[in-house]
C-alpha atoms as a PDB file:
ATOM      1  CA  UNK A   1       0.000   0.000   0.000  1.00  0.00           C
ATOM      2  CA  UNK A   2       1.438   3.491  -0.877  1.00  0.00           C
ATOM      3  CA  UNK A   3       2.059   5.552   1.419  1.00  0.00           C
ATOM      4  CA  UNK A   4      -0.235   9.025   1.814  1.00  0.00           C
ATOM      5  CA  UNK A   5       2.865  11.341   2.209  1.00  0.00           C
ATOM      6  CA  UNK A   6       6.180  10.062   1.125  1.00  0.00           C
ATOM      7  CA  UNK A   7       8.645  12.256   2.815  1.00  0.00           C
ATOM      8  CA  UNK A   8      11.766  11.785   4.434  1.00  0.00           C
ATOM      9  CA  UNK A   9      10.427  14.383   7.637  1.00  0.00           C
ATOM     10  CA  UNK A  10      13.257  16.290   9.525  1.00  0.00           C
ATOM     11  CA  UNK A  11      12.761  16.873  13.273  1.00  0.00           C
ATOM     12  CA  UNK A  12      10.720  15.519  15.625  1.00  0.00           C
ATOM     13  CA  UNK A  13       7.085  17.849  15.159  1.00  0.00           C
ATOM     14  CA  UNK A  14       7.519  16.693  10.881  1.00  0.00           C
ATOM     15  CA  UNK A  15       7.681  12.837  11.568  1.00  0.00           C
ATOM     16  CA  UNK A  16       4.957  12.788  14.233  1.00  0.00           C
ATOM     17  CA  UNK A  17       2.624  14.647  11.716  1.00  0.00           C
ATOM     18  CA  UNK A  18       3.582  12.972   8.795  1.00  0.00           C
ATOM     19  CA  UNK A  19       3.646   9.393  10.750  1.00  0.00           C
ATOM     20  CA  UNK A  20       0.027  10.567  11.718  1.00  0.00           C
ATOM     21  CA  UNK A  21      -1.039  11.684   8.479  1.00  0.00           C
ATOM     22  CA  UNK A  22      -0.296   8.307   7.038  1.00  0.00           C
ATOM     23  CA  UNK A  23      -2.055   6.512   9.234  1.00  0.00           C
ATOM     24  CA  UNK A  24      -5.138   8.461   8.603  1.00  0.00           C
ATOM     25  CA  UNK A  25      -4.585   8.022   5.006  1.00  0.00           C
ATOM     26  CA  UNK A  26      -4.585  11.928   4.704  1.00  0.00           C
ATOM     27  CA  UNK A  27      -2.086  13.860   2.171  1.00  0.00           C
ATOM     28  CA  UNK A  28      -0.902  17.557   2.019  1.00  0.00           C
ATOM     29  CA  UNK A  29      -3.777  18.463  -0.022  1.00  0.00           C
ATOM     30  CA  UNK A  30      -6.107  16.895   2.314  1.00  0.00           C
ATOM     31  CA  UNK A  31      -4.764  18.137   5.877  1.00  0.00           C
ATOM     32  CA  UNK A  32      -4.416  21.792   4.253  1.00  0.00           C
ATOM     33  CA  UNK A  33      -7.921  21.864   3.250  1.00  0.00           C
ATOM     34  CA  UNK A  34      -9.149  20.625   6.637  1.00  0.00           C
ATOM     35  CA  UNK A  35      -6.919  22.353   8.739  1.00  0.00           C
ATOM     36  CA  UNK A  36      -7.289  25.588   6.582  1.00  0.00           C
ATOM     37  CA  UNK A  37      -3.966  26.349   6.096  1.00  0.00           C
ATOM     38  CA  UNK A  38      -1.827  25.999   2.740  1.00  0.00           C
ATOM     39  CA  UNK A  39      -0.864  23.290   0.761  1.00  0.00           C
ATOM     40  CA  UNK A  40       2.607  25.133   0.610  1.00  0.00           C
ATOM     41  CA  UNK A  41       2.369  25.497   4.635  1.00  0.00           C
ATOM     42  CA  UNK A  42       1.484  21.807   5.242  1.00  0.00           C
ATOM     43  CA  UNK A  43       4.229  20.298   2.568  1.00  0.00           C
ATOM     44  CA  UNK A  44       6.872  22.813   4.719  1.00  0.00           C
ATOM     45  CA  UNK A  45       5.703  22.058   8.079  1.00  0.00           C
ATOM     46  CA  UNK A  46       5.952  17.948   6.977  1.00  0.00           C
ATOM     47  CA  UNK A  47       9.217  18.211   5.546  1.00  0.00           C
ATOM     48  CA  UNK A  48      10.610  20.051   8.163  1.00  0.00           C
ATOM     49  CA  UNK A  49      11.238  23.157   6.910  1.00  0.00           C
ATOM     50  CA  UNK A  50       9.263  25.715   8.565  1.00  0.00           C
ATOM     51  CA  UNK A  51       7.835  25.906  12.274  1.00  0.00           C
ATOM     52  CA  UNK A  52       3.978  26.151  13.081  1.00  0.00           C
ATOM     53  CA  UNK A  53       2.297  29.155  14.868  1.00  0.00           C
ATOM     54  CA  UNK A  54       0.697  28.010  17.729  1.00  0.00           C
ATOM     55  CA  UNK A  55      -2.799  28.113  16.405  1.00  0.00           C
ATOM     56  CA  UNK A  56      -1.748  26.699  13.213  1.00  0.00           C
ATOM     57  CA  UNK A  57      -0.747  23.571  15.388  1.00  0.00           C
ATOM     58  CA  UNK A  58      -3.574  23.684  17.304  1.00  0.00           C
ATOM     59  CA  UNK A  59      -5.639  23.669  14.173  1.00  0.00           C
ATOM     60  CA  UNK A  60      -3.444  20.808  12.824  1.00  0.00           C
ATOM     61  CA  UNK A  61      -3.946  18.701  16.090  1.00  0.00           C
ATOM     62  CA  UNK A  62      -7.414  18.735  15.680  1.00  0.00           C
ATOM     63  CA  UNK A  63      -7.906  17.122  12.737  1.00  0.00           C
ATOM     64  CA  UNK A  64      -5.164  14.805  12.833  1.00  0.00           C
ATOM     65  CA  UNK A  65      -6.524  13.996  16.649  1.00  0.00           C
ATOM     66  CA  UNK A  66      -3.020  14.533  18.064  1.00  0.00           C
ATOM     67  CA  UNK A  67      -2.442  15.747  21.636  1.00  0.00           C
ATOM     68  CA  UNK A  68      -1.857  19.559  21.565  1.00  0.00           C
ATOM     69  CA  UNK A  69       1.003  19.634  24.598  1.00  0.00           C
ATOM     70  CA  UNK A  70       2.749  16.851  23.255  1.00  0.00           C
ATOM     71  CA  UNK A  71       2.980  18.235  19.587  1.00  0.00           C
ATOM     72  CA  UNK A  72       3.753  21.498  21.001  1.00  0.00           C
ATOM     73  CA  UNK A  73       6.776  20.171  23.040  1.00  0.00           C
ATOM     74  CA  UNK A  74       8.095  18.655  19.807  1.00  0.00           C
ATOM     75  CA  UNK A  75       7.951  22.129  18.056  1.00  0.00           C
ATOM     76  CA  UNK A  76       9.367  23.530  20.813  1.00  0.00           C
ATOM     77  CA  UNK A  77      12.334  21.011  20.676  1.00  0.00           C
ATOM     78  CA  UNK A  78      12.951  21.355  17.142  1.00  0.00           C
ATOM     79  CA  UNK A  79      12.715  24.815  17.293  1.00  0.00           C
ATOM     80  CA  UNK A  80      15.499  25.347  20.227  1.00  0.00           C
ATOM     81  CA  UNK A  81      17.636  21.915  18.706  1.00  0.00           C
ATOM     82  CA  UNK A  82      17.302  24.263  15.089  1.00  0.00           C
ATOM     83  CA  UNK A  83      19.030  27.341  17.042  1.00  0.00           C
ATOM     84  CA  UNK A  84      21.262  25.772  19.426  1.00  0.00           C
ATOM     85  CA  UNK A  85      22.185  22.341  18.218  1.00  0.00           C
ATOM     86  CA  UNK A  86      23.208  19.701  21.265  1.00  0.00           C
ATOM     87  CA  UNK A  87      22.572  21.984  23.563  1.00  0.00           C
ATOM     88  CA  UNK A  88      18.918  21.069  24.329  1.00  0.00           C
ATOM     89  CA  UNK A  89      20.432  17.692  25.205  1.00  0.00           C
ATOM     90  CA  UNK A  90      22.699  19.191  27.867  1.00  0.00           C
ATOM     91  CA  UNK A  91      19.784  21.327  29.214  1.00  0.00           C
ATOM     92  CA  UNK A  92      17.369  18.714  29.639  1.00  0.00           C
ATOM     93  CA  UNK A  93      20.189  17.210  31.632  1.00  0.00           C
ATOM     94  CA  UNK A  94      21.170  14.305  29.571  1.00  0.00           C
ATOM     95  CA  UNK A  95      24.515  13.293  28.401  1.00  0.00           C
ATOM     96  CA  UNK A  96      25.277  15.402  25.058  1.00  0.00           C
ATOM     97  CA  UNK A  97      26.771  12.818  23.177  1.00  0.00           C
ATOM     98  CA  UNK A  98      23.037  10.997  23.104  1.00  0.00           C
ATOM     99  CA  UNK A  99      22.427  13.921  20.719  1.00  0.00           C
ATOM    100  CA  UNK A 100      24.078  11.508  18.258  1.00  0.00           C
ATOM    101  CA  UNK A 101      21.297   8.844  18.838  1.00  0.00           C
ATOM    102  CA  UNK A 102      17.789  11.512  18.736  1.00  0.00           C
ATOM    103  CA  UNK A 103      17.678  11.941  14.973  1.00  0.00           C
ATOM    104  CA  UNK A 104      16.851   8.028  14.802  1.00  0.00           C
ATOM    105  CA  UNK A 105      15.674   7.198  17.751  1.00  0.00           C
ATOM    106  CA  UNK A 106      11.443   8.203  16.789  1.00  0.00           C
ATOM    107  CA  UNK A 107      12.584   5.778  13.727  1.00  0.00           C
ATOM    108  CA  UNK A 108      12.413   3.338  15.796  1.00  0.00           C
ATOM    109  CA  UNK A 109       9.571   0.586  17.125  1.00  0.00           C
ATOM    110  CA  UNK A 110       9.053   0.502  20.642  1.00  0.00           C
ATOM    111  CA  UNK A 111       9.876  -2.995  20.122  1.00  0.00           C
ATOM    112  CA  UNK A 112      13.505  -1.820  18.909  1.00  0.00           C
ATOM    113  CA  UNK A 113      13.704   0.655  21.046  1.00  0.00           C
ATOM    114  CA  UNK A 114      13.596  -2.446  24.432  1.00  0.00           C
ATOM    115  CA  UNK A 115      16.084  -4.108  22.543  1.00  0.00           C
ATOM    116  CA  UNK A 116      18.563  -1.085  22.351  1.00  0.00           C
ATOM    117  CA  UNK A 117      17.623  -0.141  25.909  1.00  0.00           C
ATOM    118  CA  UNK A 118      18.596  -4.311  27.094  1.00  0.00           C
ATOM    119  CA  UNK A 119      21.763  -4.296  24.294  1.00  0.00           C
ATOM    120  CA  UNK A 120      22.714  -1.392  26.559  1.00  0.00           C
ATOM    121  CA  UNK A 121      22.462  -1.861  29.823  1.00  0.00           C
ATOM    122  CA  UNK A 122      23.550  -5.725  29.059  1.00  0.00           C
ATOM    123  CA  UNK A 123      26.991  -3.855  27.815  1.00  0.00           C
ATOM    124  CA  UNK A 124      27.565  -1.453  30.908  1.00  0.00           C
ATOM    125  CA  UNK A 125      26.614  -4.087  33.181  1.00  0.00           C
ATOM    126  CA  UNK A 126      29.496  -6.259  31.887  1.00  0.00           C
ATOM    127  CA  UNK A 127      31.811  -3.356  32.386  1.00  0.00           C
ATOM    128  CA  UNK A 128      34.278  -3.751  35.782  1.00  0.00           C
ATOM    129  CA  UNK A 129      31.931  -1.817  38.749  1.00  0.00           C
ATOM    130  CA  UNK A 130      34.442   1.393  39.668  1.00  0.00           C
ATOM    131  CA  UNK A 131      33.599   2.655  43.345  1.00  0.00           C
ATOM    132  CA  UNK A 132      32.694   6.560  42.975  1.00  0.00           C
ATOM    133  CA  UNK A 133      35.296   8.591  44.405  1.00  0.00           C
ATOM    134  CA  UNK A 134      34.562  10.399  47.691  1.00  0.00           C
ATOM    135  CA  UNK A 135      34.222  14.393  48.186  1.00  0.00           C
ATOM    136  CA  UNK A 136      36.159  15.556  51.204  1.00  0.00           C
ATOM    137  CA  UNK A 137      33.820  17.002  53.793  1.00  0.00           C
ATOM    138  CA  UNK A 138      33.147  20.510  53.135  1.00  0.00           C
ATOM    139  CA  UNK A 139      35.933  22.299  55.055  1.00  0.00           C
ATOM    140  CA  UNK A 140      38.372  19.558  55.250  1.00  0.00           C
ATOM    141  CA  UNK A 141      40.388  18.562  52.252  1.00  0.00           C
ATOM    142  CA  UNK A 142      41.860  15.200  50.716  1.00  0.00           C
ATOM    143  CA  UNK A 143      44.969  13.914  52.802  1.00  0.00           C
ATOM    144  CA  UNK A 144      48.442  14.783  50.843  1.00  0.00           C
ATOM    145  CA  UNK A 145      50.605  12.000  49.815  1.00  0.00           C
ATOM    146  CA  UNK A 146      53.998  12.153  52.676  1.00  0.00           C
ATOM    147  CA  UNK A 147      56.618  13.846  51.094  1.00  0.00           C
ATOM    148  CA  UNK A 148      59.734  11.774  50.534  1.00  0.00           C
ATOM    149  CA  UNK A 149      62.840  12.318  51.501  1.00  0.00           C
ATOM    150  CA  UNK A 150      65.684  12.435  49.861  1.00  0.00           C
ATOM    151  CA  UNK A 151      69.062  10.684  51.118  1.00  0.00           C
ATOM    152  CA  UNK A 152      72.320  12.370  50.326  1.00  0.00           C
END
């Protein structure tokens, strides 16, 4: 069966409307007519290439039934991701090189997505365990090594 929209979607807001989209069987022409925006808009706003206003989104939620807040958060992503780059990893406090991994990771079934989450922790688990080092007590500090001395 062919797909509604055929597009290879860039951020996170373009694949979950394009992802819906196809499984309502809707294309461009279709949602833009419905939503009452332009076919121009719509193909944009699926590819990636342009950002929704928010009542352009809201309008696009509604007929594609998708929740508003969650849709919103993904433009919001894309949008700071767009200006910033890793950054939004770093402030959502996760490691920034899993920035590496987002641009697939909505690719994949939650099926795949247990099996990378297992592979993982499988691998670290296997690593040796390393006992975290210590802070000294504020207002004490770490014991210096005894100085040698030298014999002459």
């Amino acid at each position: 069966m062919a797909l509604a929209v055929d597009l290879h979607p860039e951020g996170r807001l373009a694949r979950a409307l394009v992802e819906r989209m196809n499984q309502l069987d809707f294309t461009i022409r279709q949602l833009a007519q419905r939503a009452g925006l332009t076919y121009e808009h719509i193909r944009k706003l699926a590819k990636g290439e342009a950002h929704p206003s928010r009542l352009a989104l809201q309008e696009l939620c509604r007929v594609l039934q998708l929740d508003p807040g969650r849709m919103e958060s993904l433009a919001i992503a894309d949008r700071i991701e767009k200006k910033y780059g890793g950054i939004p990893h770093e402030l959502a406090g996760n490691h920034p090189e899993l920035s590496l991994l987002a641009p697939w990771w909505d690719m994949l079934t939650p099926e795949q997505k247990e099996l990378f989450r297992i592979e993982i922790r499988s691998v670290a688990e296997a690593n040796p365990r390393q006992q975290p080092l210590r802070k000294p007590a504020r207002g004490t500090s770490l014991p210096q090594p005894a100085a040698r001395r030298s014999r002459r």
